[in-house]
Each structure stands twice: as C-alpha cells, then as structure tokens.
C-alpha atoms as a PDB file:
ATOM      1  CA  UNK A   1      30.602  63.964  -4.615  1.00  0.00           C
ATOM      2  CA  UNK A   2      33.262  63.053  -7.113  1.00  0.00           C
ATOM      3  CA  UNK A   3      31.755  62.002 -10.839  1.00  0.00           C
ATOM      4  CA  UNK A   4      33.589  58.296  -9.567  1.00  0.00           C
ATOM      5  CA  UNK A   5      32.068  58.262  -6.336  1.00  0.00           C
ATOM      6  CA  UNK A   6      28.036  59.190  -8.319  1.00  0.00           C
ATOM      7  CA  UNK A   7      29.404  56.110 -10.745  1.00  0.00           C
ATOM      8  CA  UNK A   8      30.504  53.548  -7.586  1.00  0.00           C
ATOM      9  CA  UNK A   9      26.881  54.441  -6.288  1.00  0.00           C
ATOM     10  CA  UNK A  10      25.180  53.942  -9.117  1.00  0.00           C
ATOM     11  CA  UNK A  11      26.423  50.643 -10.009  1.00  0.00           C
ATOM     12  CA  UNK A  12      25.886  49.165  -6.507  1.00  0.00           C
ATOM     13  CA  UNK A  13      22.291  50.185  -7.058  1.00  0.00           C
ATOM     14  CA  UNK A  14      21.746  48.707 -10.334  1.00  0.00           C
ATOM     15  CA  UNK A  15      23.525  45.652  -8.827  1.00  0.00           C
ATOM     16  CA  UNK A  16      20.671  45.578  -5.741  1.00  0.00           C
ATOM     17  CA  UNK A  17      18.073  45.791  -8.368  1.00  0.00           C
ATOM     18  CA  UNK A  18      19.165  43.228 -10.482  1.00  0.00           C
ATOM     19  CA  UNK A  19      19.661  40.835  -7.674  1.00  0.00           C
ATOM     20  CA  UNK A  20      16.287  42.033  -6.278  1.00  0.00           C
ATOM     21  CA  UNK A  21      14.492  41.817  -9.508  1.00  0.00           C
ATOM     22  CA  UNK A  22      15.952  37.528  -9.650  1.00  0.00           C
ATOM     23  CA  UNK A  23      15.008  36.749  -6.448  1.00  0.00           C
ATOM     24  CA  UNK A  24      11.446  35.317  -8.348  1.00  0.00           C
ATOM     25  CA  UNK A  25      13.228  32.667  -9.702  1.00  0.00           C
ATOM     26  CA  UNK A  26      13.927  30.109  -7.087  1.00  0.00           C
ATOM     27  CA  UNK A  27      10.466  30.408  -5.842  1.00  0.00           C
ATOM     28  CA  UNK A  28       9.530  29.860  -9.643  1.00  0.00           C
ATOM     29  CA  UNK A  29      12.002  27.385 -10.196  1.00  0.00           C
ATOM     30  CA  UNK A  30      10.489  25.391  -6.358  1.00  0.00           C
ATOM     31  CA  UNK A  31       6.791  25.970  -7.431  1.00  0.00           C
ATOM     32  CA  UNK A  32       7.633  24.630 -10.925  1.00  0.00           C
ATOM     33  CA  UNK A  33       9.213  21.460  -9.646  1.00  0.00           C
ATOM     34  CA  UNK A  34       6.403  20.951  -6.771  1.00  0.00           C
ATOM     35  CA  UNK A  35       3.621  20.944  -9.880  1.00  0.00           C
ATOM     36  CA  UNK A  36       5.557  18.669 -12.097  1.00  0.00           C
ATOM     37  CA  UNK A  37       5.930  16.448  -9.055  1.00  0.00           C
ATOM     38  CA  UNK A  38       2.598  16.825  -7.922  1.00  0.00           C
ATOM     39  CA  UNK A  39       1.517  15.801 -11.842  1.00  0.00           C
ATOM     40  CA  UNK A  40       3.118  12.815 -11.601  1.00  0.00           C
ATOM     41  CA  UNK A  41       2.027  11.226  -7.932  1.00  0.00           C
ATOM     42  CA  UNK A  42      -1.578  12.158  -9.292  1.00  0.00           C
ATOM     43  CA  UNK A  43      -0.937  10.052 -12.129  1.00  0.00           C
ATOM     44  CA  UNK A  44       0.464   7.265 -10.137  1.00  0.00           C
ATOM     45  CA  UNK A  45      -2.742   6.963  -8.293  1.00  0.00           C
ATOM     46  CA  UNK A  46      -4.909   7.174 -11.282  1.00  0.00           C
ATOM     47  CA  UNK A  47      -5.797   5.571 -14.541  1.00  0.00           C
ATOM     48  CA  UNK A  48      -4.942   7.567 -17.619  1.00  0.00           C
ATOM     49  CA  UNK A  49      -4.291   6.877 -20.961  1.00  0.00           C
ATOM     50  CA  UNK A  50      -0.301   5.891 -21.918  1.00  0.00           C
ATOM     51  CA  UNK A  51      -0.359   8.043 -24.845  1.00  0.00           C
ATOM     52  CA  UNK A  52      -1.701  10.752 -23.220  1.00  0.00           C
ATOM     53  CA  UNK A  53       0.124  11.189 -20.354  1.00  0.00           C
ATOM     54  CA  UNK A  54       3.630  11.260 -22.698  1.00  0.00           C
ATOM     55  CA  UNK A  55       2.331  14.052 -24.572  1.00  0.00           C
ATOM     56  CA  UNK A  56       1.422  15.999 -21.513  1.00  0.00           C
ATOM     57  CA  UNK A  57       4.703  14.874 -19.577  1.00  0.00           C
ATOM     58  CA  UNK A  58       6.364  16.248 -22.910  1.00  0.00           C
ATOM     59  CA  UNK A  59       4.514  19.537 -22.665  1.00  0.00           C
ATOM     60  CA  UNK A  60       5.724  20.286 -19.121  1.00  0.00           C
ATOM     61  CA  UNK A  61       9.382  19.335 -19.257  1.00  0.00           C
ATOM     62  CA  UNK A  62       9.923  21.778 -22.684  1.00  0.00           C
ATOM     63  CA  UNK A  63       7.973  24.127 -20.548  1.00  0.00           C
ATOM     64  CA  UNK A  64      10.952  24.315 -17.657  1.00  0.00           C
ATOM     65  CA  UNK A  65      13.398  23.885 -20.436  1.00  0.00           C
ATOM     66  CA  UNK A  66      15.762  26.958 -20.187  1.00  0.00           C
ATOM     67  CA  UNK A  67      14.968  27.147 -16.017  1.00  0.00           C
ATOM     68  CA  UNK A  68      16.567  23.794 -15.366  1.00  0.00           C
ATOM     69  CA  UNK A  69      19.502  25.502 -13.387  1.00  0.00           C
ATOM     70  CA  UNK A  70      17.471  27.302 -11.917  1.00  0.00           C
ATOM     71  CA  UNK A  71      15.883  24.736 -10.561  1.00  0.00           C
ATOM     72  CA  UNK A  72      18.789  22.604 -10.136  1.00  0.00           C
ATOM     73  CA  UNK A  73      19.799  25.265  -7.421  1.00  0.00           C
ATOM     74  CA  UNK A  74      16.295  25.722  -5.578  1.00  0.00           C
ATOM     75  CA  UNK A  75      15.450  23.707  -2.429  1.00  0.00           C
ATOM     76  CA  UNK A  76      14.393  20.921  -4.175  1.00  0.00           C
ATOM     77  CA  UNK A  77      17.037  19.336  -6.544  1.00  0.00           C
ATOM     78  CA  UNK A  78      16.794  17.529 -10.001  1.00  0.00           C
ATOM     79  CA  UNK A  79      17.890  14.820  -8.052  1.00  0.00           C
ATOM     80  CA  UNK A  80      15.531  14.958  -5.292  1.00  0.00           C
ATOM     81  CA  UNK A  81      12.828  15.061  -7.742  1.00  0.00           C
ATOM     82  CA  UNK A  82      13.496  12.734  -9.927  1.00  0.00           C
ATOM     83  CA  UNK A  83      13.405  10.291  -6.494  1.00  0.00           C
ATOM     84  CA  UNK A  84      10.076  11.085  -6.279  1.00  0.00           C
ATOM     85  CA  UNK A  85       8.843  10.960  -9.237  1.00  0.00           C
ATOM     86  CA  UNK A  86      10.479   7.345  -9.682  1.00  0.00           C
ATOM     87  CA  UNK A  87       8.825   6.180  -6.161  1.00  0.00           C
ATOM     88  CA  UNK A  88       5.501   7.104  -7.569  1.00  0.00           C
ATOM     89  CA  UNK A  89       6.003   5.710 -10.923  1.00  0.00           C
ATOM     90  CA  UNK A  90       7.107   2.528  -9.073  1.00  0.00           C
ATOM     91  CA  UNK A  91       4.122   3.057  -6.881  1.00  0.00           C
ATOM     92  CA  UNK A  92       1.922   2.717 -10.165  1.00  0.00           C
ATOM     93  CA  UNK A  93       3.128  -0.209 -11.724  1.00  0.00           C
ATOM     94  CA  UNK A  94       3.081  -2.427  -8.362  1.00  0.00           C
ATOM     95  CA  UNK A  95      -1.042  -1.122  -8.194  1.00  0.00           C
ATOM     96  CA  UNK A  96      -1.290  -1.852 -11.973  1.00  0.00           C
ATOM     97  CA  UNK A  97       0.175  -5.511 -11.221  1.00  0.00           C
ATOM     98  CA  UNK A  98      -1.606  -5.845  -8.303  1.00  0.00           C
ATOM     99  CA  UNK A  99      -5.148  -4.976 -10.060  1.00  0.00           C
ATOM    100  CA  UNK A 100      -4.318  -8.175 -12.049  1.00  0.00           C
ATOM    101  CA  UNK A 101      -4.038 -10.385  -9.558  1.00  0.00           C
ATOM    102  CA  UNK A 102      -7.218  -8.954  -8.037  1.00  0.00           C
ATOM    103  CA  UNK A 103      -8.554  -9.881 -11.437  1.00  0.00           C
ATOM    104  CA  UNK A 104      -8.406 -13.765 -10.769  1.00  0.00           C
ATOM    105  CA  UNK A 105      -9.170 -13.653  -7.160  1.00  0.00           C
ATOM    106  CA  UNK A 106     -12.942 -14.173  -8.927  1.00  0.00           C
ATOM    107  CA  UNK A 107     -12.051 -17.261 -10.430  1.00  0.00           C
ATOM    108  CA  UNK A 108     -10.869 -18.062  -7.293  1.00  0.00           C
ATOM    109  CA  UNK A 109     -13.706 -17.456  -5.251  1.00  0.00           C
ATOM    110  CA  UNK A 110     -15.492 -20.084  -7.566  1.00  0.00           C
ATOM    111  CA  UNK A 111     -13.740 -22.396  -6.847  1.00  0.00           C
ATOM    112  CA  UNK A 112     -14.468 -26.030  -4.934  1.00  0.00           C
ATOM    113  CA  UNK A 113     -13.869 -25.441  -1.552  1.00  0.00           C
ATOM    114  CA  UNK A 114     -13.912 -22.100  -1.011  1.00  0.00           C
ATOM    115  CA  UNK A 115     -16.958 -20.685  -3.185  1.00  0.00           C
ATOM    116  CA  UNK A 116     -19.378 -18.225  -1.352  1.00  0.00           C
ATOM    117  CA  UNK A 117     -16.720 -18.414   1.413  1.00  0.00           C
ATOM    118  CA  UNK A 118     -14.154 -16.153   0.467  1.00  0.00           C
ATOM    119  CA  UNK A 119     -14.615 -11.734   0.043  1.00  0.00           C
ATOM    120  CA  UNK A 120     -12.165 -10.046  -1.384  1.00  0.00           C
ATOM    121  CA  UNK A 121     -11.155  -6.650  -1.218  1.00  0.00           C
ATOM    122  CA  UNK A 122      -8.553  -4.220  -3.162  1.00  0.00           C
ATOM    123  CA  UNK A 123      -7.260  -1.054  -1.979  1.00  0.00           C
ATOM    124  CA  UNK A 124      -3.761   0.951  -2.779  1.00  0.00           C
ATOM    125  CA  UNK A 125      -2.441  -1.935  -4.331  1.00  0.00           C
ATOM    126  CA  UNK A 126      -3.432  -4.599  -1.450  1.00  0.00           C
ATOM    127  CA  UNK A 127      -5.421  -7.347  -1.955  1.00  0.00           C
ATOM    128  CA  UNK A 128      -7.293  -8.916   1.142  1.00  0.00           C
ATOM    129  CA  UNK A 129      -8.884 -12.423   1.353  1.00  0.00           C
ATOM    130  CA  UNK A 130     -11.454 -12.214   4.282  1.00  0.00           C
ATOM    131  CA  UNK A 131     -12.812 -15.950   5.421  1.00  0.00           C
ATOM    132  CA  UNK A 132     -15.238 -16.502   8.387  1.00  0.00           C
ATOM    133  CA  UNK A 133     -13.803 -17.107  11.718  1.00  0.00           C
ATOM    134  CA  UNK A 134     -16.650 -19.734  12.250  1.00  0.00           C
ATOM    135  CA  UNK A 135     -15.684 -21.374   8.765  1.00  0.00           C
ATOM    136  CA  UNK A 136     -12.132 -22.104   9.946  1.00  0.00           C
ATOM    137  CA  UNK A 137     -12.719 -22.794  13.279  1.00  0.00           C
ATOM    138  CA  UNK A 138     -14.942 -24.347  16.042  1.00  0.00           C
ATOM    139  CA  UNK A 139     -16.348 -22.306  18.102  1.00  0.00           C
ATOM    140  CA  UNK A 140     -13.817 -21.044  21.381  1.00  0.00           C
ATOM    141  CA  UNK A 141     -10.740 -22.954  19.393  1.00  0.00           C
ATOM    142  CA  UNK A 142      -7.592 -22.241  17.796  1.00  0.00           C
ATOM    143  CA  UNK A 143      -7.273 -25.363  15.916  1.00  0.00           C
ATOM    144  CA  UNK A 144      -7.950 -25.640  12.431  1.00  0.00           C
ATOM    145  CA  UNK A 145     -11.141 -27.630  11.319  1.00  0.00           C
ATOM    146  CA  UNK A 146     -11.962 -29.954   8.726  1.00  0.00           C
ATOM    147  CA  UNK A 147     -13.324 -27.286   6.154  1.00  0.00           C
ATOM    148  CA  UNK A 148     -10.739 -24.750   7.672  1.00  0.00           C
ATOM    149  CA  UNK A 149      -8.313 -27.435   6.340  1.00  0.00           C
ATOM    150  CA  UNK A 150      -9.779 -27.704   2.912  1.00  0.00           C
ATOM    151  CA  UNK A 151     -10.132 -24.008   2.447  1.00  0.00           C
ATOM    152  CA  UNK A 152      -6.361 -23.305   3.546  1.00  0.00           C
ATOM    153  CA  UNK A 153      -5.609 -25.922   0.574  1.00  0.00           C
ATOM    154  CA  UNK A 154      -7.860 -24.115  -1.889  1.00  0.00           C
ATOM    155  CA  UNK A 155      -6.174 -20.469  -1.069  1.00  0.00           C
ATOM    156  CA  UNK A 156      -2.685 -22.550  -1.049  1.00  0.00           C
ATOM    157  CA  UNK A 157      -2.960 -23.123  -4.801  1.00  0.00           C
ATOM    158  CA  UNK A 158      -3.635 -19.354  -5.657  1.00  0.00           C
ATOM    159  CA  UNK A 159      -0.746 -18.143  -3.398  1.00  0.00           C
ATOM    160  CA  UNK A 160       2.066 -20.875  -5.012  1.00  0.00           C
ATOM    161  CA  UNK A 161       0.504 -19.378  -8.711  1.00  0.00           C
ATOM    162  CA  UNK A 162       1.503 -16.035  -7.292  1.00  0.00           C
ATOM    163  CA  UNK A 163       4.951 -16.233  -5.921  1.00  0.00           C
ATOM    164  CA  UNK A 164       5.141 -12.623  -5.868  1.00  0.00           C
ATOM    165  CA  UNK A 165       3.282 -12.287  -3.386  1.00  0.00           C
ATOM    166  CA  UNK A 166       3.855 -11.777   0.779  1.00  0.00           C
ATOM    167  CA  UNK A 167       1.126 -12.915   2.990  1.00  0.00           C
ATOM    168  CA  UNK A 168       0.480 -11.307   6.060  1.00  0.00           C
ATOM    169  CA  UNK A 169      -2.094 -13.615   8.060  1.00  0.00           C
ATOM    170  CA  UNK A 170      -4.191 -11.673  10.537  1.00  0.00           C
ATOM    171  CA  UNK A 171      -6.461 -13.673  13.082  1.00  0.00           C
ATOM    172  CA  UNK A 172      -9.916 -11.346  14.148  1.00  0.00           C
ATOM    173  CA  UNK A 173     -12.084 -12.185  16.908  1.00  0.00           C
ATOM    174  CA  UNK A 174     -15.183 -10.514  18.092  1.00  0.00           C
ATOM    175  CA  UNK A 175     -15.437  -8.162  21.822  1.00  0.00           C
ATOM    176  CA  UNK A 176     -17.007 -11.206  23.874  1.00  0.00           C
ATOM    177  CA  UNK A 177     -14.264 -12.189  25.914  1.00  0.00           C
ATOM    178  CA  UNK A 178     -13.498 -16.037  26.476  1.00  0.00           C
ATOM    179  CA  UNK A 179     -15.338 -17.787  29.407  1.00  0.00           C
ATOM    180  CA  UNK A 180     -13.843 -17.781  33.038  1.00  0.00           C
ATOM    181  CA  UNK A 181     -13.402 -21.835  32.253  1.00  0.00           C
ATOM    182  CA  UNK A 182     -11.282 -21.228  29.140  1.00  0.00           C
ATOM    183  CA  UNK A 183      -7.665 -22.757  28.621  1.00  0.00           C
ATOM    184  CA  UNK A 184      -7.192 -18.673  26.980  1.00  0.00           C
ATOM    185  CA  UNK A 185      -6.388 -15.889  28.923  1.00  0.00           C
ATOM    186  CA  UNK A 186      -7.910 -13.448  26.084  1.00  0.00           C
ATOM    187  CA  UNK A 187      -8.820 -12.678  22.335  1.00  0.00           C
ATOM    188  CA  UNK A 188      -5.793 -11.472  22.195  1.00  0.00           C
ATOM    189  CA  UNK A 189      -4.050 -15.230  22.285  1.00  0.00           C
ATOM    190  CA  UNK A 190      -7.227 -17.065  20.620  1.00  0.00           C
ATOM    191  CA  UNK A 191      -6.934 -14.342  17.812  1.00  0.00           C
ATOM    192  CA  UNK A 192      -2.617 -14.772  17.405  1.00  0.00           C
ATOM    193  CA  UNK A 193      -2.675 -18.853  17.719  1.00  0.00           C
ATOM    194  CA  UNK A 194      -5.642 -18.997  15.054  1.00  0.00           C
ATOM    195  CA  UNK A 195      -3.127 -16.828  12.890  1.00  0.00           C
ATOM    196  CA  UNK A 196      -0.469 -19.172  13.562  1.00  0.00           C
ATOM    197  CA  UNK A 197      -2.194 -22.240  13.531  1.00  0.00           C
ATOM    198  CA  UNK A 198      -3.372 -20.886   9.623  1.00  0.00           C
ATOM    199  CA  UNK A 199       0.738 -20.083   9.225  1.00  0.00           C
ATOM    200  CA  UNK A 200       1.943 -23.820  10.027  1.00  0.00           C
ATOM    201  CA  UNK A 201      -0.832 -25.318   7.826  1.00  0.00           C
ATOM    202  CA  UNK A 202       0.503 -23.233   4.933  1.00  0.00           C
ATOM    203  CA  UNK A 203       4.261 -24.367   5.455  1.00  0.00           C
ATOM    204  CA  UNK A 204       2.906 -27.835   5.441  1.00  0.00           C
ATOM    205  CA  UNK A 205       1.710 -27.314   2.327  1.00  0.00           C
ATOM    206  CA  UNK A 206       5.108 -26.369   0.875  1.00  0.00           C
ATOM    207  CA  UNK A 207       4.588 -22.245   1.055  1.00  0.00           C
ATOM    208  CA  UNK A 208       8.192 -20.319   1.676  1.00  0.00           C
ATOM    209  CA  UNK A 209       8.256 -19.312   5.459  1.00  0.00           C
ATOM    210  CA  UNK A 210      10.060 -16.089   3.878  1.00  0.00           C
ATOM    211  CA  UNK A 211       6.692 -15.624   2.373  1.00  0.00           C
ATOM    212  CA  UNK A 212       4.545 -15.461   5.624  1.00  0.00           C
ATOM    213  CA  UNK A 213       4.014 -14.111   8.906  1.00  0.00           C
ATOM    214  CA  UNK A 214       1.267 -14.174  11.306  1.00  0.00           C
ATOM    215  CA  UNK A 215      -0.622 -11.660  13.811  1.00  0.00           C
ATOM    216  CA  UNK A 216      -3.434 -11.563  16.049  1.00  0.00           C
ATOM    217  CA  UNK A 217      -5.324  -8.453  16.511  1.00  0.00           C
ATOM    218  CA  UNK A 218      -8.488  -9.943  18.827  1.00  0.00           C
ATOM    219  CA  UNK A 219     -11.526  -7.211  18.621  1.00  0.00           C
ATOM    220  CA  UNK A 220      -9.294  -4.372  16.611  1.00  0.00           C
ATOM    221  CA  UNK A 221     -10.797  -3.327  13.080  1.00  0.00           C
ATOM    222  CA  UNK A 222     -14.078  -4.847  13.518  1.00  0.00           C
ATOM    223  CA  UNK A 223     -16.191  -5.039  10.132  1.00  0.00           C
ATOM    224  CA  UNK A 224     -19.407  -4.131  11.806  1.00  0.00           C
ATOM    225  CA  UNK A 225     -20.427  -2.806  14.994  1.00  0.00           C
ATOM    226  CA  UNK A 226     -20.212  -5.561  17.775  1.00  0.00           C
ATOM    227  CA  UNK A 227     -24.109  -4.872  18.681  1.00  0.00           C
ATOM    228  CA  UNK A 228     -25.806  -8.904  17.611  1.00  0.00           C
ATOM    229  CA  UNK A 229     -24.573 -12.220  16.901  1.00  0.00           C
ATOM    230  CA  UNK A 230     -24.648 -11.706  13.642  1.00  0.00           C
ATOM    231  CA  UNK A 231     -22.660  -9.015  13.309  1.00  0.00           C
ATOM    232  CA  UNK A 232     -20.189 -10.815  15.973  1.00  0.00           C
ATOM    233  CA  UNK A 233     -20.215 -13.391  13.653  1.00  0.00           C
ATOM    234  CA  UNK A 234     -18.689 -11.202  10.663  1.00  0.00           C
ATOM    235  CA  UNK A 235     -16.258 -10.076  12.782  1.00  0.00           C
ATOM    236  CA  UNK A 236     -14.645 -13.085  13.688  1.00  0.00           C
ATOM    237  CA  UNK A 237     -12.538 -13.910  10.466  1.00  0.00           C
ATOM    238  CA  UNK A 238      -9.138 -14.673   9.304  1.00  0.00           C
ATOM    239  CA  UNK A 239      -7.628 -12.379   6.664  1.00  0.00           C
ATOM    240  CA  UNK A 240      -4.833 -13.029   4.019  1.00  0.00           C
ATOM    241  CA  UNK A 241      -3.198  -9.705   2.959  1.00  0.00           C
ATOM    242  CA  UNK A 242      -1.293  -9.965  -0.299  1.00  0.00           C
ATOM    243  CA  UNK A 243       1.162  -7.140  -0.960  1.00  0.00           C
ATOM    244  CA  UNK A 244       3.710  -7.466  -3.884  1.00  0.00           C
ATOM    245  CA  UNK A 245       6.957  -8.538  -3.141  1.00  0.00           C
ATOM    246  CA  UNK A 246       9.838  -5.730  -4.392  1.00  0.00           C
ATOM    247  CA  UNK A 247      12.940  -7.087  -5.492  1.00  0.00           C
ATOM    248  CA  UNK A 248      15.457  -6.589  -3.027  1.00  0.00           C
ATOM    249  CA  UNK A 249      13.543  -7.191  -0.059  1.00  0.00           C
END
C-alpha cells in the first residue's frame, strides 16, 4: 500500500469517527427542545409566580444557546416549537381569565332568583352552571315554568356582563323513561326540547344567537348513580357551559 493510499484510508476513517462521534447531537438537540416544551405546557396548567418563571425561562434558553442550529435541524423545528409553546401560553391566559369569571359566579349565586339554586363548577378553563331539572320544569314537560322563567332572567344578566363568553346549553334527564301515554317518544327529545326551549327564552331576552347552541343528552353523564328518587332528582338538570370566546372564531 502506497504512503497515498495509508493517507486516503486514514482520512475516511477519521471522517467516520467524526461523523459518528456528532451523531449525539440531534438526539440532544430533540431531547433539549421536548424539556423546554414540556417546561412550558406544565406551566400553562399551573400557577407560578411571574417573576419566577422569567428567570427560569431565562436560565434554559442561555442554556441551548450555542445548540440552536442544532436544534433548528432536529425533528422538531424552532418553528414547530415555538407553536407549541404559544398554544400553551394561550392556553394559560384563557384559564387565568376564565378563573375570574368563576370568581363572580358567587355573587351570582346570591342573587334574587337564583340563590341556593344554582352550583357551579370550574375545570380546564370551563365554567358550568348546573340548575335542577325540577326547578325549570314541571314534571314530564319541556316547557319552561314560572321560576324556570325567572331564573333564565337572573343567569341572562351575568351572561350579557360577559360577552366573551359561548354558552353551550345541555338538557339532562334521569334513566326512567317517559310513560307509554306520553306526547315524547324518549329522554332523548324531552332532554333536547328542554335545551331548546332554555335557547329561545335566552334570544328573547336579547342574547346573540352566535352566542348559543343547544343539546340534549337524556340519561348520559349522570351526577349520581340512578339508584332513588333523590338521586334521579339531581340528575335531571339543565347546564350552562361557558367557554371563552377566541378572537377569530
């Protein structure tokens, strides 16, 4: 073998090597974005301090500084990321927002027409207004009643103060189905036309039909086990879902 020839080999090996011994750094550069990522959806979904969090956000990024093209190249791009980490810092402010408006529902619940009536409940940035089935409606009917009336009124207020908000009106009845003499084939309809019934006395009222929409899901999602009348009775309820309306949509 010719000195060139030992040379040619030599280099191609040192070439392998040094391709080999790089080979780390896109699975660095992937596992480094998927943790700075993963840092910021678990701060979307809790409650840290501001001051904090910038200091520790800091701390990472001049921790990738110098592997940015790195990871600009891996599987997941600067781009893709910084998608994500927008969604979730989206995500954050609509629950932070949210938590306030979940803040008055109390002083709502005091109030004349609805007090003792209403429950409330707040999850992932969705607020949900439960009322009794039996409160809005006589029993076997789809009609509003007198105090259904009044309480529709007393909700109507809080919804105009919060214009940001779309309702989603979801009618609940229990697992007994409606007698062989009934003018209702099922749950299914009482539960949708007590929905809709709710829907039309809220246009009335002056509420934006872009705002609404109605659905009937009969026995589905019961609160309680359908076992007594009492807990029958729970179940049977009209909810008002509240989720923040995103501009654009």
């Amino acid at each position: 073998m010719s000195k060139d020839d030992y040379d040619d080999d030599l280099l191609l090996d040192l070439t392998d090597e040094e391709e080999e011994s790089t080979e780390w750094l896109t699975t660095f550069a992937d596992l480094s974005m998927l943790l700075l990522v993963f840092f910021v959806l678990l701060y979307s979904m809790s409650t840290l301090d501001n001051e904090k969090f910038s200091e520790t956000f800091s701390s990472v990024t001049k921790a990738l500084q110098g592997k940015m093209e790195k990871i600009a190249t891996s599987r997941i791009s600067q781009e893709e990321a910084g998608v994500l980490i927008d969604q979730a810092m989206m995500r954050r402010q609509i629950i932070e927002s949210q938590r306030k408006v979940f803040a008055e529902v109390k002083t709502l619940q005091t109030k004349k027409g609805v007090e003792g009536l209403v429950s409330a409940n707040f999850e992932d940035g969705v607020i949900t207004l439960r009322v009794p089935g039996d409160v809005m409606f006589a029993s076997g009917q789809v009609d509003l009643s007198p105090k259904g009336v009044e309480v529709v009124n007393a909700l109507k207020d809080f919804f105009i103060q919060h214009k940001d908000q779309n309702i989603k009106i979801i009618g609940y009845t229990d697992n007994v189905r409606p007698s062989s003499g009934s003018r209702f084939r099922d749950n299914w309809e009482i539960s949708a036309m007590r929905a809709v019934n709710v829907l039309r006395e809220l246009l009335n009222m002056g509420l934006e039909s872009t705002r609404l929409t109605a659905t009937g899901l009969a026995y589905l999602n019961p609160l309680y086990p359908n076992t007594s009348e009492e807990y029958r009775a729970k179940n049977r309820r009209v909810e008002f879902v509240l989720e923040k309306r995103v501009s654009g949509k």
